[in-house]
N, C-alpha and C. Protein backbone atom coordinates (compact mmCIF):
# COMPACT_ATOMS: atom_id res chain seq x y z
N UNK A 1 0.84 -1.17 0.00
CA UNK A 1 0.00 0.00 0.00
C UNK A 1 0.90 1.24 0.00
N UNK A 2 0.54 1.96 -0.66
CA UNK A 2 1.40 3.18 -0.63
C UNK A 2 0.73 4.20 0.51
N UNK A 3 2.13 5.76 0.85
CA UNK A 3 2.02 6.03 1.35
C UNK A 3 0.49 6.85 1.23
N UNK A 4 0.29 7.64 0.58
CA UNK A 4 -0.86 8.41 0.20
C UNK A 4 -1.82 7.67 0.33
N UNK A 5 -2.08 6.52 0.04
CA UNK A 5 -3.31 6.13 -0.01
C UNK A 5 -3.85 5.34 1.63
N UNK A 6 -2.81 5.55 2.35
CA UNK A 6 -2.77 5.32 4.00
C UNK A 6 -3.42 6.61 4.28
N UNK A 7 -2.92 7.68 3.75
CA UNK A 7 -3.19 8.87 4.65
C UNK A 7 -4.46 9.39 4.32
N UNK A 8 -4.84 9.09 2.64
CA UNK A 8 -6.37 9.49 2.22
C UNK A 8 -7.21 8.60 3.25
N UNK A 9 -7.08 7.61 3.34
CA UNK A 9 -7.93 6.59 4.08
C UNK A 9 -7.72 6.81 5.45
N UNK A 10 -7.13 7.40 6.18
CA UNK A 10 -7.17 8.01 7.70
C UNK A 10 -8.15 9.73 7.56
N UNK A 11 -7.76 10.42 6.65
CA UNK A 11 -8.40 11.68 6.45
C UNK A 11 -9.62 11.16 6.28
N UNK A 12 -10.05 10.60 5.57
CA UNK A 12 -11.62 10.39 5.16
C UNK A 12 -12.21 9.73 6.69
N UNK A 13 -10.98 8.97 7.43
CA UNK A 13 -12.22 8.32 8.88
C UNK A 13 -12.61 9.47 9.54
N UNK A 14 -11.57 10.49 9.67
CA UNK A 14 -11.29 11.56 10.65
C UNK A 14 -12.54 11.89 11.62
N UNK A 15 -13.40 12.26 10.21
CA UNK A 15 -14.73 13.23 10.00
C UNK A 15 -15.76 11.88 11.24
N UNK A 16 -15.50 10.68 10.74
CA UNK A 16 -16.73 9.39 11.32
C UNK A 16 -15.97 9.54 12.93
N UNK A 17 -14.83 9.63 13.07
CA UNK A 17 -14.20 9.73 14.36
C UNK A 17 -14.65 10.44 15.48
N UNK A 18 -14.01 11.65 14.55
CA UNK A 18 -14.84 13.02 15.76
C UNK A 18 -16.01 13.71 15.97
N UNK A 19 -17.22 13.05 14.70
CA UNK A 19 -18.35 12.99 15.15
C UNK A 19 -19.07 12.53 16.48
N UNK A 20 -19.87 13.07 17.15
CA UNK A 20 -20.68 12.94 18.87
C UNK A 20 -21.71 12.16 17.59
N UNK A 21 -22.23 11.35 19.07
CA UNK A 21 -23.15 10.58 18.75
C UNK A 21 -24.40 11.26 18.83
N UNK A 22 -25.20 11.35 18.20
CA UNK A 22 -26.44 11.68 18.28
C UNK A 22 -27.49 11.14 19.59
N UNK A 23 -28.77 12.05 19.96
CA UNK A 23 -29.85 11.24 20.98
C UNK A 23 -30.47 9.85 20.74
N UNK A 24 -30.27 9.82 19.71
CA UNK A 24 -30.72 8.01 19.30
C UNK A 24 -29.36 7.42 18.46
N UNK A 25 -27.94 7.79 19.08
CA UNK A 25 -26.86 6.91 18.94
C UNK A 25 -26.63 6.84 17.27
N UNK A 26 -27.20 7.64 16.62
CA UNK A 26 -26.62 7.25 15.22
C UNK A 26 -25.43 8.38 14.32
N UNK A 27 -25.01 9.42 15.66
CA UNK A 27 -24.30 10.17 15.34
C UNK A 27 -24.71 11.73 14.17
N UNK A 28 -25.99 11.47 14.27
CA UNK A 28 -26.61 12.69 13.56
C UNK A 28 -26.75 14.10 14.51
N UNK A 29 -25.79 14.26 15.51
CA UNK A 29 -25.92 15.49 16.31
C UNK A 29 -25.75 15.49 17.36
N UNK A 30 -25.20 16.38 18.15
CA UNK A 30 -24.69 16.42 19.59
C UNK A 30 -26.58 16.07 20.14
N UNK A 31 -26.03 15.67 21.72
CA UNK A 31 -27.16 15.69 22.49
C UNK A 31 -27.48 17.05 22.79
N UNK A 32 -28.40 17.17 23.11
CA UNK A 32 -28.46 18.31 24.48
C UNK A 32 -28.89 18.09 25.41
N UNK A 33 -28.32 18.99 26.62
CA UNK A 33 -28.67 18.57 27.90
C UNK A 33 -30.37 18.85 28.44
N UNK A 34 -30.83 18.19 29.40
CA UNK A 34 -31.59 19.08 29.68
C UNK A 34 -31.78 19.54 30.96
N UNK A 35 -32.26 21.02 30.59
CA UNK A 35 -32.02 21.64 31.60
C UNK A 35 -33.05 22.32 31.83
N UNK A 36 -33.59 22.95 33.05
CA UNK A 36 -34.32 24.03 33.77
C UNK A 36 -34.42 25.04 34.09
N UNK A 37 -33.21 25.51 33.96
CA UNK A 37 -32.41 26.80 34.19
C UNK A 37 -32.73 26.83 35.41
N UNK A 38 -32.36 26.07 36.10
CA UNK A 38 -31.60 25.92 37.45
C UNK A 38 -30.34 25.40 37.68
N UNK A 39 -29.29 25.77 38.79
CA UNK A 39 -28.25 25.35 39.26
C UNK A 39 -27.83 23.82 39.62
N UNK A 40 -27.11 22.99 38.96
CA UNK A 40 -27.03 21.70 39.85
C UNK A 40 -27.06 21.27 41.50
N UNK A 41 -27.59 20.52 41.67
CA UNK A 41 -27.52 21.05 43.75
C UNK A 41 -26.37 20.97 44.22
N UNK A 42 -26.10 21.93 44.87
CA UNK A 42 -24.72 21.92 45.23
C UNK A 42 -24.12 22.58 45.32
N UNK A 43 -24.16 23.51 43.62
CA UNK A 43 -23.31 24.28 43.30
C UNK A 43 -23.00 25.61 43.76
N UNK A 44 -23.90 26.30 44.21
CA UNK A 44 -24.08 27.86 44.51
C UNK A 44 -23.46 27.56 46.01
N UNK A 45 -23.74 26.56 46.53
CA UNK A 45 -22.73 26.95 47.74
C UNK A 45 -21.49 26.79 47.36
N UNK A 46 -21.11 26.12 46.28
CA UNK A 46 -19.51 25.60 46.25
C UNK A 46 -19.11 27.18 45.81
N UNK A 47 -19.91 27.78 44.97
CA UNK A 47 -19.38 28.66 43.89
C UNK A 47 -19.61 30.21 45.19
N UNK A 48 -20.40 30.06 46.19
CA UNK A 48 -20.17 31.36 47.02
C UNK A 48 -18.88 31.21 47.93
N UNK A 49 -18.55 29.53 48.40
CA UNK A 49 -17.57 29.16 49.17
C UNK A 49 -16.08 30.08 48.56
N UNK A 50 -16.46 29.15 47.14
CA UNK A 50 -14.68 29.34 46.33
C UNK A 50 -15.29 31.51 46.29
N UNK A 51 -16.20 31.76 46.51
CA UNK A 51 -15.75 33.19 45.99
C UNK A 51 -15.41 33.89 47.60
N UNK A 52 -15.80 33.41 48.27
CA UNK A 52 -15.56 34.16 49.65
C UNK A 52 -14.43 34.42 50.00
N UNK A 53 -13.37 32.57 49.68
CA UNK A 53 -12.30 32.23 50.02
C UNK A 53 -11.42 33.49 49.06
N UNK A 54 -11.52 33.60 47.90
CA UNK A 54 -11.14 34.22 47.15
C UNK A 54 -11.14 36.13 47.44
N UNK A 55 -12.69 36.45 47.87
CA UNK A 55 -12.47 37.60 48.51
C UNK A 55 -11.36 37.82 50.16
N UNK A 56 -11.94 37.01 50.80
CA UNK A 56 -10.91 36.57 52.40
C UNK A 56 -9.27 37.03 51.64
N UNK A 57 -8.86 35.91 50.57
CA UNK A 57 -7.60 36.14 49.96
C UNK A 57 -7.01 37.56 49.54
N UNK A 58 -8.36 38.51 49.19
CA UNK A 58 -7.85 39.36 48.62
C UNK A 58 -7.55 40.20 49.73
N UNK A 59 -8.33 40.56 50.63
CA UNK A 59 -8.17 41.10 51.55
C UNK A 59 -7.31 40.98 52.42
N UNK A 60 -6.95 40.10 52.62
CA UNK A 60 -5.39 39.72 53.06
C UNK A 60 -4.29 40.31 52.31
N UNK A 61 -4.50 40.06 51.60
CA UNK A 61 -2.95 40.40 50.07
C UNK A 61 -3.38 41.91 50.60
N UNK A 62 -4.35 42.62 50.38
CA UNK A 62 -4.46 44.09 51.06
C UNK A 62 -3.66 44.53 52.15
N UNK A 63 -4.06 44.08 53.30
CA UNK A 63 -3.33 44.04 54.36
C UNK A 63 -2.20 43.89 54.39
N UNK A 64 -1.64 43.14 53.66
CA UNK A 64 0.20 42.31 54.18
C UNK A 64 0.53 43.73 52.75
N UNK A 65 0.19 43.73 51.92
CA UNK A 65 0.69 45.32 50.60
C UNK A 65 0.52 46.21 51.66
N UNK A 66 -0.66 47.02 52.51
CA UNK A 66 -0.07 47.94 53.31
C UNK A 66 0.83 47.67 54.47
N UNK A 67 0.97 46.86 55.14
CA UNK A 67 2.27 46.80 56.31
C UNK A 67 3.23 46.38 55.43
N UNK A 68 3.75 45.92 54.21
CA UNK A 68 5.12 45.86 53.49
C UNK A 68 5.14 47.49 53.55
N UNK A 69 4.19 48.35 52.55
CA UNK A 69 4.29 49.24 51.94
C UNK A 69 4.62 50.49 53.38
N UNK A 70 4.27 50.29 54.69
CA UNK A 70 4.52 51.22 55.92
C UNK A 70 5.55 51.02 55.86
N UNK A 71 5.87 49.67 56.10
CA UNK A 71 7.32 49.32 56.75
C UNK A 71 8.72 49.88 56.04
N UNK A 72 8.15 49.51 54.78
CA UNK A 72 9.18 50.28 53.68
C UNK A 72 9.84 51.47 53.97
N UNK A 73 8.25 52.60 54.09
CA UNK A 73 8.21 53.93 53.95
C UNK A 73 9.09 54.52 55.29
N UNK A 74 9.01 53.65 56.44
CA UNK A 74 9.62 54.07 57.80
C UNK A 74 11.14 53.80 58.02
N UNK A 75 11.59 52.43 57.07
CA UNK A 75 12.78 52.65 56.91
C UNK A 75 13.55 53.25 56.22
N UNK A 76 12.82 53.56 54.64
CA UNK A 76 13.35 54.70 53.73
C UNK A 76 13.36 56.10 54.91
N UNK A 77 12.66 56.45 55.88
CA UNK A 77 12.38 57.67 56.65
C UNK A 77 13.47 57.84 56.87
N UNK A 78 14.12 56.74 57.80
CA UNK A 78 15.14 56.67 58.82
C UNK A 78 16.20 56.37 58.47
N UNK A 79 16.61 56.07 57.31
CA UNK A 79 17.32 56.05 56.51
C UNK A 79 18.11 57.00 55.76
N UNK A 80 16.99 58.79 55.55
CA UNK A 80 17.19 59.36 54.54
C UNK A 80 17.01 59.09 53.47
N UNK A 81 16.13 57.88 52.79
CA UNK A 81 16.32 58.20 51.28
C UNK A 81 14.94 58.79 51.19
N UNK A 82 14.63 58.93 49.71
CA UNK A 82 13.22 59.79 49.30
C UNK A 82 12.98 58.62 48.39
N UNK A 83 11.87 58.01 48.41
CA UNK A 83 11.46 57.56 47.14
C UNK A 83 9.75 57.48 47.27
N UNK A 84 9.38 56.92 45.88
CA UNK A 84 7.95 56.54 45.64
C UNK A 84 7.37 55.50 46.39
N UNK A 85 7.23 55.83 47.34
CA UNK A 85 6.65 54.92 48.49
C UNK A 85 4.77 55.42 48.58
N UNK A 86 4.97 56.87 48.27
CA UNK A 86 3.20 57.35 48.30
C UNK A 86 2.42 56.85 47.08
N UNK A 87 3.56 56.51 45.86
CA UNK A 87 2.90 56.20 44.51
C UNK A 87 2.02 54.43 44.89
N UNK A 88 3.52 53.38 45.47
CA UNK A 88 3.42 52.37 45.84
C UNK A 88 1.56 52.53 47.08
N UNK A 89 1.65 53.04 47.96
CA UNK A 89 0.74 53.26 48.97
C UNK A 89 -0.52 53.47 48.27
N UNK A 90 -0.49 54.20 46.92
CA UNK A 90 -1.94 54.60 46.53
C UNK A 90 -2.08 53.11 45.43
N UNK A 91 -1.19 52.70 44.96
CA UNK A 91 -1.80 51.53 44.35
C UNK A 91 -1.89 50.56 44.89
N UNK A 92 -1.52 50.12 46.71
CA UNK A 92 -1.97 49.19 47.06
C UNK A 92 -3.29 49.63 47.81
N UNK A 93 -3.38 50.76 48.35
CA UNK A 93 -5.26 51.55 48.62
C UNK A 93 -6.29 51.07 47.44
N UNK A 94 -5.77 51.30 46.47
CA UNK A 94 -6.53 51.28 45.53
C UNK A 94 -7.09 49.72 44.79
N UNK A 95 -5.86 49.52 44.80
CA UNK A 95 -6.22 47.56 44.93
C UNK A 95 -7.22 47.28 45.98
N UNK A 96 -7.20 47.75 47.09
CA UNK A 96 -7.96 47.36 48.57
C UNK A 96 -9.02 47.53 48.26
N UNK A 97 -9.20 48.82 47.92
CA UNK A 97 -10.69 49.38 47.44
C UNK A 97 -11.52 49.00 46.15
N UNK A 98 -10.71 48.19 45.39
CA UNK A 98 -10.78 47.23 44.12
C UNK A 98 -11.39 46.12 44.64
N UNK A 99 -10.94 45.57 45.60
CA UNK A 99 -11.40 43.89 45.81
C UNK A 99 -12.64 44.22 46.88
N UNK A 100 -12.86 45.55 47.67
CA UNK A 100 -13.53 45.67 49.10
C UNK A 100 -14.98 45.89 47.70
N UNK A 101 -14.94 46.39 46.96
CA UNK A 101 -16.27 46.97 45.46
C UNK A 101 -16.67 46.09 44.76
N UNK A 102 -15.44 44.83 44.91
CA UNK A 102 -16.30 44.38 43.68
C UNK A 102 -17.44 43.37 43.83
N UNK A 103 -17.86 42.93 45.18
CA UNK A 103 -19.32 42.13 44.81
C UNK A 103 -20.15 43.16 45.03
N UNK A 104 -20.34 44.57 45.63
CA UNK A 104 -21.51 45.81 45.68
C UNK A 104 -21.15 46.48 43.99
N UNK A 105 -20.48 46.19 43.02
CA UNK A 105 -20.13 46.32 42.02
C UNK A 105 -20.83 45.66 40.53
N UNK A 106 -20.71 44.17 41.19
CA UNK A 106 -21.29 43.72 40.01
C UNK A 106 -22.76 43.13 40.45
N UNK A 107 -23.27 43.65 41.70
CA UNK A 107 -24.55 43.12 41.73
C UNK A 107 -25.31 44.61 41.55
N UNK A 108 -24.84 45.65 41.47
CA UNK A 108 -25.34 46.98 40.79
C UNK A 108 -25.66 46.47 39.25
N UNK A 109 -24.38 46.04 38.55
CA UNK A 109 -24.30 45.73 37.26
C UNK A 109 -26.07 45.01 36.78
N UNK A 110 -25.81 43.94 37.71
CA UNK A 110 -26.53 42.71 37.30
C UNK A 110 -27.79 42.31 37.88
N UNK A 111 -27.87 43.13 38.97
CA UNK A 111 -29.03 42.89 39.81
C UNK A 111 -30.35 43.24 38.95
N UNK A 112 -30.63 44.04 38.16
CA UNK A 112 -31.91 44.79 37.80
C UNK A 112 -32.48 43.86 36.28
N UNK A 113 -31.68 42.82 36.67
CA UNK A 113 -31.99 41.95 35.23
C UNK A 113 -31.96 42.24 33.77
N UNK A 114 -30.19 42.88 33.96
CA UNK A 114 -30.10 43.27 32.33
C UNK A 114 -29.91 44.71 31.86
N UNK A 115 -31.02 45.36 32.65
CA UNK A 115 -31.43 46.70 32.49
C UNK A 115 -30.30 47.51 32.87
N UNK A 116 -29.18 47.43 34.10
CA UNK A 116 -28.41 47.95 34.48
C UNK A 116 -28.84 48.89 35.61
N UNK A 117 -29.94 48.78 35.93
CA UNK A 117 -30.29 49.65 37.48
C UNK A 117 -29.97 49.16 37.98
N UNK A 118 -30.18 48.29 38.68
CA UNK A 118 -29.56 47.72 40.10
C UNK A 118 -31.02 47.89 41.24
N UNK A 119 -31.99 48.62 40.69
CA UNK A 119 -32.91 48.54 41.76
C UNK A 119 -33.69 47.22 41.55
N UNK A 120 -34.60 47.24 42.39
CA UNK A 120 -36.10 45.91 42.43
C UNK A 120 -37.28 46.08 41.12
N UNK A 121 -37.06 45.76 40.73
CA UNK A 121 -38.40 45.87 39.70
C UNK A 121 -39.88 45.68 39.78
């Protein structure tokens, strides 16, 4: 058998390969799921858990950026040197105030269903 005619005959399975099987198994179309448009059970606690942990995290990283960023500034003091220690200080404030906004942030966004108010309808 030659080489080409190995490789036409692998190209042509390709297509039967990576076809999904169809709802009655004959490969005429993905399934779809079905769904309710509800959450799997479970999930919304996992998904407030992992976001809490994640806010907790940030707020920390806040904290330990301002006592690096003091500590810095008090030994540059005592030291005599001058540097950008207020530049450093406002972008770790500002980070703080970044992570402390963002769930009163995006439930403004998202709360009003689309509309972008944020009030009760």
């Amino acid at each position: 058998m030659i080489f080409s005619d190995t490789y036409y005959r692998v190209v042509l399975r390709i297509p039967a390969v990576l076809q999904a099987p169809g709802p009655d198994g004959d490969g005429n179309g993905v399934p779809l799921p079905s769904t309710d448009g509800g959450l799997p059970s479970g999930l919304a606690a996992k998904v407030s858990q992992a976001l809490g942990l994640i806010a907790w995290g940030g707020t920390a990283a806040g904290v330990v950026g301002v006592l690096i960023t003091g500590a810095v500034m008090a030994i540059s003091h005592k030291r005599g040197e001058s540097s950008e220690h207020m530049s450093r200080l406002g972008m770790v404030l500002g980070g703080c105030i970044l992570v402390a906004m963002a769930g009163p942030i995006v439930t403004w966004l998202f709360a009003g269903g689309g509309d972008g108010g944020g009030g009760d309808n």
